[in-house]
Protein backbone atom coordinates (compact mmCIF):
# COMPACT_ATOMS: atom_id res chain seq x y z
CA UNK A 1 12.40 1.00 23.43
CA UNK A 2 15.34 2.17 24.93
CA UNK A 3 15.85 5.45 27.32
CA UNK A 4 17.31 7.64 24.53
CA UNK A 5 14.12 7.04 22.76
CA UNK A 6 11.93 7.30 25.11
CA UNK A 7 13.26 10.99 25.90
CA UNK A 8 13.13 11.96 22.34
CA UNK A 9 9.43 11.08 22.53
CA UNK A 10 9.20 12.91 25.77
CA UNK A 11 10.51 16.15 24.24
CA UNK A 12 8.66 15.89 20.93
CA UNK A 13 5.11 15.40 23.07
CA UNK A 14 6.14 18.39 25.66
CA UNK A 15 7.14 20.53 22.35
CA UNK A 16 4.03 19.71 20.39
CA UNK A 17 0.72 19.43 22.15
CA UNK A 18 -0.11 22.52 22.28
CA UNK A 19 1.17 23.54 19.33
CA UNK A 20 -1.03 23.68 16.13
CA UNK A 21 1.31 21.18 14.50
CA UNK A 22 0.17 17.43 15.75
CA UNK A 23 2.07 15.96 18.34
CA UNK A 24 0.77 12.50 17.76
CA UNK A 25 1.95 12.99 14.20
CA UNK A 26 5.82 14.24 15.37
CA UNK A 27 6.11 10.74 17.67
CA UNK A 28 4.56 8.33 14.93
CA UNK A 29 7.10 9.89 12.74
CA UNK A 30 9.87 9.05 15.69
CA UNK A 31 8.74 5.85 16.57
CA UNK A 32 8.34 4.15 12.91
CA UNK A 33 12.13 6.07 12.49
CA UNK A 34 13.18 4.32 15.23
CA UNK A 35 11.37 1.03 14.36
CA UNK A 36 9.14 0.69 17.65
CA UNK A 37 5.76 1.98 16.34
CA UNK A 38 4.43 -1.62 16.66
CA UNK A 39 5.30 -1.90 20.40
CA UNK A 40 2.22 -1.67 22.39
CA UNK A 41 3.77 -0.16 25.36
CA UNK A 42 5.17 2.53 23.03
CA UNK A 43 1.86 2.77 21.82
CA UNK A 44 0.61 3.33 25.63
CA UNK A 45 3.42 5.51 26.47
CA UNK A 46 3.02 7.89 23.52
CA UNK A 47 -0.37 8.61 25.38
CA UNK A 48 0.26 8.33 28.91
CA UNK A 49 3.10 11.45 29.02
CA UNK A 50 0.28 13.90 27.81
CA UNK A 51 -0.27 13.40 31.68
CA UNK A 52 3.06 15.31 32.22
CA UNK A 53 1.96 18.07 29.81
CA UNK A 54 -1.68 18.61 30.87
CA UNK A 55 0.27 19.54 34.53
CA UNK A 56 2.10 22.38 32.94
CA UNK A 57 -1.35 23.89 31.88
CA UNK A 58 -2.38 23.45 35.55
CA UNK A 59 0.76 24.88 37.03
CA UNK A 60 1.28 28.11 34.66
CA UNK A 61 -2.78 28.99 34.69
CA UNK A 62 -2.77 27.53 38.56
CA UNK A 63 -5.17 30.78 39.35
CA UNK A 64 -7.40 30.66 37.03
CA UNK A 65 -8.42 26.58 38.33
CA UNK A 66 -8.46 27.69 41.87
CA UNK A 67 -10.31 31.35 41.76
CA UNK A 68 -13.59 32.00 43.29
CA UNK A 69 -15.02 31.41 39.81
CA UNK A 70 -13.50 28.66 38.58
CA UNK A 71 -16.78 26.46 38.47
CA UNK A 72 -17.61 28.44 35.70
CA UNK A 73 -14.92 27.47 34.02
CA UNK A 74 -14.74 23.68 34.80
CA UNK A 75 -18.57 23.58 33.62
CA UNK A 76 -17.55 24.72 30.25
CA UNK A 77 -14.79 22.61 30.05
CA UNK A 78 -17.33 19.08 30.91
CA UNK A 79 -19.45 19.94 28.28
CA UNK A 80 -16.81 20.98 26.02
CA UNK A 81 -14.74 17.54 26.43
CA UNK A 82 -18.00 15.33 25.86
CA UNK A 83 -17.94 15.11 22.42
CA UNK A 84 -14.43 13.68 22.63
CA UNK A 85 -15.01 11.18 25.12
CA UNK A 86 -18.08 9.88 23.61
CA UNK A 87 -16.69 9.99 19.97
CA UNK A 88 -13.52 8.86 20.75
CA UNK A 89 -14.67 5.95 22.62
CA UNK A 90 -16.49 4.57 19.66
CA UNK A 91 -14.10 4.90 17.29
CA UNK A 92 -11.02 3.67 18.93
CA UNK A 93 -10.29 0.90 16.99
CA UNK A 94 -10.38 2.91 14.03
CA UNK A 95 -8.10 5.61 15.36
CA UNK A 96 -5.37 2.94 16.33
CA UNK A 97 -5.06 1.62 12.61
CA UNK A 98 -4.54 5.02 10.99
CA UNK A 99 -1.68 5.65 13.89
CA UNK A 100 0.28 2.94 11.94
CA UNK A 101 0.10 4.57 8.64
CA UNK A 102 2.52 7.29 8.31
CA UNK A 103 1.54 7.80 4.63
CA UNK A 104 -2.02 9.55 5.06
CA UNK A 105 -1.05 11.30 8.16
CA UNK A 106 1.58 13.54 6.38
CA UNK A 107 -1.06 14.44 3.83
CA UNK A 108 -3.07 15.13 6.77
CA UNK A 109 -0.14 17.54 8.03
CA UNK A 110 0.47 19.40 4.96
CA UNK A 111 -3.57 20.02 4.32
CA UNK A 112 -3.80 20.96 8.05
CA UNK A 113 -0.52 23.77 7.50
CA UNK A 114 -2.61 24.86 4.02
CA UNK A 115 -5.36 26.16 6.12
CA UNK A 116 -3.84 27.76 9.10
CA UNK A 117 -1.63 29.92 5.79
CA UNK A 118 -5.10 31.54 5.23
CA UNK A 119 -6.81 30.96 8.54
CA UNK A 120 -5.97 34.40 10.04
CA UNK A 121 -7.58 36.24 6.98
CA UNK A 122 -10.97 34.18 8.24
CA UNK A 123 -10.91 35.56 11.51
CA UNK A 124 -10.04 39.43 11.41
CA UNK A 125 -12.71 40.88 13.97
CA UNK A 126 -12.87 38.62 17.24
CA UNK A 127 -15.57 40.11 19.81
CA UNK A 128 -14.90 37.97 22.42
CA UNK A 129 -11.91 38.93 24.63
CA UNK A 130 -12.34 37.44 28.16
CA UNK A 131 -12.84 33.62 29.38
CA UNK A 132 -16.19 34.73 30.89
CA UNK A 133 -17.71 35.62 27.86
CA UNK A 134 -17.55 31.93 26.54
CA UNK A 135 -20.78 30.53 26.94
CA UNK A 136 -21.70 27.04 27.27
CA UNK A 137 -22.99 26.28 23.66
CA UNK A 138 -19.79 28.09 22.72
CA UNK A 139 -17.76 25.53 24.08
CA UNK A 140 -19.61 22.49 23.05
CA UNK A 141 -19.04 23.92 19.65
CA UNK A 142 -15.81 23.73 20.35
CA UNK A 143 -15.69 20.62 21.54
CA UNK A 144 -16.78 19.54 18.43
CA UNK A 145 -14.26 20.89 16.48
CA UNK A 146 -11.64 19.58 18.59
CA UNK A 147 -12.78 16.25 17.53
CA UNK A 148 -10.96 16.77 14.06
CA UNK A 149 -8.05 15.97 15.70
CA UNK A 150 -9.49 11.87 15.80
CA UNK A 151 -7.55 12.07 12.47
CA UNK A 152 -4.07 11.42 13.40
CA UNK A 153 -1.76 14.52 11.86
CA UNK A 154 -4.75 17.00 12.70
CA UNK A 155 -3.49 18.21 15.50
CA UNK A 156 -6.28 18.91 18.48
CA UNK A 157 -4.68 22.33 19.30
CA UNK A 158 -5.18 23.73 15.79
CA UNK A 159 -8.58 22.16 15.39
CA UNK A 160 -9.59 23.59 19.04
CA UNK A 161 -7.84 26.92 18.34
CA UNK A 162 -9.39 27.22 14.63
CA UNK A 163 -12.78 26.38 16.52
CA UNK A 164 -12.42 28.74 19.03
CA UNK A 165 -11.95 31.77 16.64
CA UNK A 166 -14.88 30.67 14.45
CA UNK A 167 -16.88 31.20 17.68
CA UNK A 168 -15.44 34.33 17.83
CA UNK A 169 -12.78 34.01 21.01
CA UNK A 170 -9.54 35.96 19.98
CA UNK A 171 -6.32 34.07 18.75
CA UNK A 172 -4.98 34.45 22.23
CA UNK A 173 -8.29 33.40 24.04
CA UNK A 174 -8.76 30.78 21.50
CA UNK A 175 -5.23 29.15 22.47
CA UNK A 176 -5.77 29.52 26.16
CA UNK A 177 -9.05 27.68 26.01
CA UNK A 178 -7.36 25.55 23.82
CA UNK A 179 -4.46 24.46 26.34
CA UNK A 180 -7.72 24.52 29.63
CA UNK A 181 -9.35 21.89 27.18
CA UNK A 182 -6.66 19.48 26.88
CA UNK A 183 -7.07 19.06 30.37
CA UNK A 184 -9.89 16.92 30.87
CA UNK A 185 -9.28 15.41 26.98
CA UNK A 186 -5.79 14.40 27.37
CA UNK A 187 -6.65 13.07 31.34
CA UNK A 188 -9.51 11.01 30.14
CA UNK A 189 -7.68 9.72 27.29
CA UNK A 190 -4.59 8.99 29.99
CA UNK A 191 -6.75 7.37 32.33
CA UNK A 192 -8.26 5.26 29.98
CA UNK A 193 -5.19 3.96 28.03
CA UNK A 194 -3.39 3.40 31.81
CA UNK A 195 -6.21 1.80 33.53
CA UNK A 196 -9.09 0.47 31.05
CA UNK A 197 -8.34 -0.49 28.14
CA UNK A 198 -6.03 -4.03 27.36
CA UNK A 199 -3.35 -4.26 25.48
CA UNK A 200 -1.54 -7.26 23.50
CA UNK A 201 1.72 -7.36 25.47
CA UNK A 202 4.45 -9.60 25.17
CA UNK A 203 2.12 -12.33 24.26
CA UNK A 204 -1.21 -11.55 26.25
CA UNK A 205 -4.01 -9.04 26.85
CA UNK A 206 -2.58 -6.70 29.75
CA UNK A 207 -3.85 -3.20 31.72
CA UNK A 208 -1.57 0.01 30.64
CA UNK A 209 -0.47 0.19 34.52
CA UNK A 210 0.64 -3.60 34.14
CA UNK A 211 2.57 -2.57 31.41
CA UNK A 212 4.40 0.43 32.93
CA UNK A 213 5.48 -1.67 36.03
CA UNK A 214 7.65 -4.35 34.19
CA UNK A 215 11.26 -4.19 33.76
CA UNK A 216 12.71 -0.19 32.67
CA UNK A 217 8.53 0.56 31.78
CA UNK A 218 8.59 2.19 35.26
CA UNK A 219 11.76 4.42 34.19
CA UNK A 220 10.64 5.69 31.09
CA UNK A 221 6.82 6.37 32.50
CA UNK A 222 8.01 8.39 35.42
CA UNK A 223 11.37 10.09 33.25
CA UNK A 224 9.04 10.41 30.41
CA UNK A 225 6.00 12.56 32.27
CA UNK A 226 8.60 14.62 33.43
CA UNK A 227 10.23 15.59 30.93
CA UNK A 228 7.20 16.29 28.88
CA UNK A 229 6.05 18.51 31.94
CA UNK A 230 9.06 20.49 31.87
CA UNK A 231 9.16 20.96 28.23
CA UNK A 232 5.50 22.11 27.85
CA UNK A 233 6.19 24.61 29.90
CA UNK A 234 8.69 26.53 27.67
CA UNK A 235 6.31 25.75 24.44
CA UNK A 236 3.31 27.16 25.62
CA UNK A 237 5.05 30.23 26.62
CA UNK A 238 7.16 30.27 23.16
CA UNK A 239 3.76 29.53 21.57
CA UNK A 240 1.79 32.56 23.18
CA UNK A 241 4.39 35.28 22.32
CA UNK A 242 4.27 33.77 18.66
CA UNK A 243 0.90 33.69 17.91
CA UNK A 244 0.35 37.31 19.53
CA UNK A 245 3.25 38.76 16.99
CA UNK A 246 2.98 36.55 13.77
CA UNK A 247 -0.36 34.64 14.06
CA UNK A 248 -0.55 30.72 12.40
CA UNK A 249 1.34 31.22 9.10
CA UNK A 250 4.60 29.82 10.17
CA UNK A 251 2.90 26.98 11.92
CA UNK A 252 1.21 26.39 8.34
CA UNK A 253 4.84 26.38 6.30
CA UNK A 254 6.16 23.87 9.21
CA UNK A 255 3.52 21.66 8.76
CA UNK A 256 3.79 21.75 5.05
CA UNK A 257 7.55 21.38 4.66
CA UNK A 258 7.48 18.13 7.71
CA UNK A 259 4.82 16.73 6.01
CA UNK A 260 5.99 16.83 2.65
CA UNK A 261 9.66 15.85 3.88
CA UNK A 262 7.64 12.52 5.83
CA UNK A 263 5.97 11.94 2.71
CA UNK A 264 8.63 11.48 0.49
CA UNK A 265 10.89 9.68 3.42
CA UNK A 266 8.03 6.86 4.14
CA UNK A 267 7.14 6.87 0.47
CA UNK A 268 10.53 5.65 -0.24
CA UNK A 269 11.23 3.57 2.95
C-alpha cells in the first residue's frame, strides 16, 4: 500500500462510518480495486483509523461526555456495546472470510438500501425525544441490533439507527446514539486489532502495533487517523442536516445503485 491509497481509505472511512451506507463495504471495494485487500496490514489499518473517527464523535458532542450526568450515559453505552464485544469476539474468524468476498457484500448493500426506501414509513410516531429517556434495556436492544452490522455491507450505523427508532428514539436521537455507540464499539474493536490479536505478516504471526511501526506503516497509521478524524467531522454534520430534511431514502438509492454497480464490476473482474 502506498500513501495515495492509504488516504483514499482514510477519506472513504471518515465519509462513511456514520453514515447508513457501510464503510467497511466502501474500503473492501477500494482495496480489492486497488489490489491490496489481501495485505494484512491493510486489513489492520482499515480498522485501526475508526480510532480517528470515533474522536470526532468525542470532540463535536465533547459536552455531553463531560456533563454532570454523563455516567448515565456511559452506563448505557457498556451495556449497549456488550453484545458486540462478546459476539464479535466469537465470530471473528468468520467475519474476516466474508471481508474477502466482494460478491455477497454488494447484495448485502443493495438489500440493506431496499429497507431504509421504506424504513421511514415504519417509524412515523417516535415518543422518545431526549437521551435521558433511553433506558437501559433500550439500549441493550440496541446493541443487539447493531450487531447486524457483523455482516460486512450492513453497515453498523443503519443497523444501530434502524434499532434505535424501533425502540422508539427519533431519527435524530436514533443517529446521535448511533454515532455515542460507535465509541466504545469501534475503540474495542481498535484496541483489539492494534494490540491483541496476531496477524500473518510478511511471513510470521505479528501484534497490529508491530505492524504499524515498520517501514512507511507508521506514516500511513498516524496520516491515516487523521485524516479520517477530520473528515468525520464534516459527515456527521452533512449527515444530521440530511436526515432531519429528507430522512433515509437517498441513503437507500445510494446503496442500491453502489451495490448493484460493485456487483456487476466484481462479477465481471
Amino acid at each position: 500500500m502506498d500513501f495515495i491509497k492509504a488516504i483514499i481509505l482514510a477519506v472513504l472511512e471518515g465519509l462513511t462510518e456514520f453514515l447508513p451506507i457501510s464503510s467497511t463495504a466502501h474500503m473492501i471495494f477500494a482495496s480489492s480495486y486497488f489490489g491490496i485487500q489481501g495485505d494484512e496490514f491493510v486489513k489492520m489499518f482499515q480498522v485501526s483509523i475508526q480510532f480517528g473517527a470515533i474522536l470526532a464523535v468525542v470532540v463535536l458532542y465533547w459536552r455531553k461526555f463531560i456533563s454532570v450526568s454523563a455516567w448515565s450515559l456511559y452506563v448505557k453505552l457498556a451495556v449497549a456495546v456488550l453484545p458486540a464485544l462478546i459476539l464479535g469476539k466469537l465470530f471473528d474468524d468468520k467475519i474476516e472470510a466474508v471481508l474477502e468476498k466482494p460478491i455477497p457484500i454488494s447484495i448485502v448493500l443493495i438489500i440493506g438500501g431496499i429497507i431504509l426506501l421504506f424504513i421511514d414509513r415504519f417509524f412515523q410516531k417516535q415518543p422518545v425525544e431526549e437521551e435521558k429517556d433511553i433506558s437501559i434495556t433500550k439500549g441493550l436492544i440496541i446493541g443487539f441490533w447493531q450487531c447486524l452490522a457483523m455482516m460486512p455491507g450492513t453497515s453498523r450505523a443503519a443497523a444501530s439507527i434502524i434499532g434505535g427508532m424501533q425502540q422508539g428514539l427519533t431519527r435524530k436521537l436514533a443517529a446521535e446514539f448511533s454515532f455515542f455507540l460507535a465509541v466504545p464499539t469501534m475503540l474495542a474493536v481498535t484496541i483489539y486489532s492494534v494490540f491483541l490479536k496476531d496477524w500473518k505478516y510478511l511471513g510470521k504471526q505479528q501484534k497490529g502495533f508491530e505492524m504499524i511501526l515498520q517501514g512507511d506503516n507508521l506514516m500511513f497509521f498516524i496520516a491515516g487517523n487523521i485524516l479520517a478524524f477530520v473528515v468525520a467531522i464534516i459527515a456527521i454534520k452533512f449527515f444530521i442536516d440530511l436526515l432531519k430534511k429528507f430522512g433515509f431514502k437517498i441513503w437507500g438509492w445510494y446503496r442500491i445503485v453502489l451495490g448493484l454497480l460493485f456487483l456487476i464490476y466484481f462479477s465481471i473482474y
